[in-house]
C-alpha atoms as a PDB file:
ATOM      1  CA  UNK A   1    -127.234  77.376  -2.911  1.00  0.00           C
ATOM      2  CA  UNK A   2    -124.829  80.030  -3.546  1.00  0.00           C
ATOM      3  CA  UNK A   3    -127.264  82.750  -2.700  1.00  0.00           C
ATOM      4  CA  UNK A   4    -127.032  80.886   1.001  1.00  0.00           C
ATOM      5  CA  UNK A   5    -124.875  83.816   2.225  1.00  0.00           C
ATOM      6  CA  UNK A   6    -126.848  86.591   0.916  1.00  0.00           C
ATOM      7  CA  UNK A   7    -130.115  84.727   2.275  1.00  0.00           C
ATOM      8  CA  UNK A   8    -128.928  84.716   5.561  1.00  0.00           C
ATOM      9  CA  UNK A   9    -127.740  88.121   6.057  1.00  0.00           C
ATOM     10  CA  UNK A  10    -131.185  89.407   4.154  1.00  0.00           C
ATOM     11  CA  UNK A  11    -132.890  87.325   7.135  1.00  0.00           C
ATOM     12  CA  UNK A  12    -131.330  89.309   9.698  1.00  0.00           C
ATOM     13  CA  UNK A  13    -132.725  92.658   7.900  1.00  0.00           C
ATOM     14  CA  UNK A  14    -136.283  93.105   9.436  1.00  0.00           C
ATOM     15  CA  UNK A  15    -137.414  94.796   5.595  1.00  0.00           C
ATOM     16  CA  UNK A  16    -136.275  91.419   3.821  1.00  0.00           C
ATOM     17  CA  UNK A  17    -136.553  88.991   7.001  1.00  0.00           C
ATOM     18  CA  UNK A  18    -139.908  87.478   5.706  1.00  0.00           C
ATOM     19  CA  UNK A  19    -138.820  86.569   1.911  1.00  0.00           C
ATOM     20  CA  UNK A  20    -135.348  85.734   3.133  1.00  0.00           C
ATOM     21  CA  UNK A  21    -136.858  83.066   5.229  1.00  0.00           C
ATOM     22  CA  UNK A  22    -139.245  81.375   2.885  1.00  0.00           C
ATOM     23  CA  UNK A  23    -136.556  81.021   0.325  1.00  0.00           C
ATOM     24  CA  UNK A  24    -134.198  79.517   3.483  1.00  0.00           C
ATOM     25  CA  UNK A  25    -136.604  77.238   3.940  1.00  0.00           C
ATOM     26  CA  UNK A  26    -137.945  76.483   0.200  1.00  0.00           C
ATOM     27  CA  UNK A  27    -133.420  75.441  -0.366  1.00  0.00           C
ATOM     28  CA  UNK A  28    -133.692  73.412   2.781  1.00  0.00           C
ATOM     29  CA  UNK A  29    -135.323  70.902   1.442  1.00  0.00           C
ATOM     30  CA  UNK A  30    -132.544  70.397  -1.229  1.00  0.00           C
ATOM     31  CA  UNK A  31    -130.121  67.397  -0.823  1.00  0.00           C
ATOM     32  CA  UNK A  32    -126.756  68.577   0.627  1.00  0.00           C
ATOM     33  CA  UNK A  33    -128.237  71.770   2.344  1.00  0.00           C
ATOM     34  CA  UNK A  34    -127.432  70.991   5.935  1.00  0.00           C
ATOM     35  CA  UNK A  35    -123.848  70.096   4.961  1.00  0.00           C
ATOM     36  CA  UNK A  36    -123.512  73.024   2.818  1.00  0.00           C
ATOM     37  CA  UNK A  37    -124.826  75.181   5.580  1.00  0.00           C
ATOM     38  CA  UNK A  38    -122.904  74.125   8.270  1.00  0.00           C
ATOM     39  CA  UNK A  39    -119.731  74.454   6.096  1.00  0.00           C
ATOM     40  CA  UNK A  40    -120.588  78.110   5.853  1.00  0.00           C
ATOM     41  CA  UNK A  41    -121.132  78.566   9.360  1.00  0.00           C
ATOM     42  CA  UNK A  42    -117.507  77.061  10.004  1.00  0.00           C
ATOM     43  CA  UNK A  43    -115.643  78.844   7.278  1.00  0.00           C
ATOM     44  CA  UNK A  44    -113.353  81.279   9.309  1.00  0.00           C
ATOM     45  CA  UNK A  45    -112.781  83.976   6.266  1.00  0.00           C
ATOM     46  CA  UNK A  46    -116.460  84.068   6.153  1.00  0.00           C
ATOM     47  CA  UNK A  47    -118.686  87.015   7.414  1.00  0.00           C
ATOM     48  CA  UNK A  48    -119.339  87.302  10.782  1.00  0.00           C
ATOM     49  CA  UNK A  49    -122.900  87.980  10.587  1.00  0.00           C
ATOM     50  CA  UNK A  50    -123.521  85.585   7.790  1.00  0.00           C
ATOM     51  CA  UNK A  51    -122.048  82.809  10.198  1.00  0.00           C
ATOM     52  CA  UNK A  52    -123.916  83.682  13.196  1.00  0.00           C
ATOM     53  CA  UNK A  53    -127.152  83.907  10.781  1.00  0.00           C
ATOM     54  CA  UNK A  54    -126.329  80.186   9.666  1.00  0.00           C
ATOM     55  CA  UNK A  55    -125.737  79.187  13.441  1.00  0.00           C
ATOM     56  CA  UNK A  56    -129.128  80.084  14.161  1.00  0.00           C
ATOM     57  CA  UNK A  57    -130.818  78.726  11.043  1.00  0.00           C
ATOM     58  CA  UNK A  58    -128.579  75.411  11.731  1.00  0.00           C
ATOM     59  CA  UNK A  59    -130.029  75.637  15.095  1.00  0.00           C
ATOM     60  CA  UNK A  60    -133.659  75.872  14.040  1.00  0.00           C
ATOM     61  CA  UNK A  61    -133.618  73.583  10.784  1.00  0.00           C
ATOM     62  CA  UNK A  62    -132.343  71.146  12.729  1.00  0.00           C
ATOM     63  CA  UNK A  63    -135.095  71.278  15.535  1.00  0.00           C
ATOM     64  CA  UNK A  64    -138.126  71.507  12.998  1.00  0.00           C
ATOM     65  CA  UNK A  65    -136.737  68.677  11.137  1.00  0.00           C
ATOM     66  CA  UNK A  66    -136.124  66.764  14.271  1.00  0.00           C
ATOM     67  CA  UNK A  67    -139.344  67.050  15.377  1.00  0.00           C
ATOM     68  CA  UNK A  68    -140.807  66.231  11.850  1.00  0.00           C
ATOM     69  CA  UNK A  69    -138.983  62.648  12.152  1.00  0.00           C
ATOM     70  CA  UNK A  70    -140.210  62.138  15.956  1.00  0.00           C
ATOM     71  CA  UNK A  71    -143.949  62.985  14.643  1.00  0.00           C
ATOM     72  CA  UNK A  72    -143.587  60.486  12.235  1.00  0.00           C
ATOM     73  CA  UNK A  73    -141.911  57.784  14.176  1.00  0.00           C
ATOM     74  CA  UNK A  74    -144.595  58.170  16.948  1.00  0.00           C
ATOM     75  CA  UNK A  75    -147.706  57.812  14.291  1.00  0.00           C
ATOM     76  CA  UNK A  76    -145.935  55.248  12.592  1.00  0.00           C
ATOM     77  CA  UNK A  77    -145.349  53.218  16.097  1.00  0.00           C
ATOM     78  CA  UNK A  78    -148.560  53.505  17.013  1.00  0.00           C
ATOM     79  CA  UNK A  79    -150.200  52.530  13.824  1.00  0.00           C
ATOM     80  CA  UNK A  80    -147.651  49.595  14.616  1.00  0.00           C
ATOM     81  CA  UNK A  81    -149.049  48.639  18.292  1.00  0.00           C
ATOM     82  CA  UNK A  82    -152.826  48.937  16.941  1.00  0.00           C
ATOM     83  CA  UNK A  83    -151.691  46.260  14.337  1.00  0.00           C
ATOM     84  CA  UNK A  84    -150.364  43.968  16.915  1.00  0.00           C
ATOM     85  CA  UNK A  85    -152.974  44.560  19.141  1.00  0.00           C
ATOM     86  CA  UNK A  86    -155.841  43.626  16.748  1.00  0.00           C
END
């Protein structure tokens, strides 16, 4: 994760956007990211445009993920109901 900074200002270059995002996502998935991440976006001496980046990726992770969990949570209650219905 200590490519995170270069990652996010590659994502904002639309040359590198595409890679820069698939390996933002593939480190995602990594224990400690969102913490790490958001650590980054609140560092003060960091780069301005790195910070913003990770704002916006914060912002997004946090929304796909979200709705990942709610998917699962409604399939998994209604698997639930059909059970108690039967």
């Amino acid at each position: 994760m200590a490519d995170l900074p270069s990652l996010l200002l590659q994502s904002l270059d639309p040359n590198a956007r595409k890679q820069a995002e698939q390996n933002l996502y593939t480190i995602s998935t990594q224990p400690g990211f969102l913490l790490h991440l958001l650590r980054l976006v609140l560092e003060p001496s960091q780069n301005r445009a790195v910070r913003l980046a990770g704002s916006v990726y914060l912002k997004n992770i946090t929304k796909l993920r979200w709705e990942e969990v709610s998917g699962l949570l409604f399939a998994i209650s209604a698997v639930w109901i059909n059970q108690v219905n039967l």
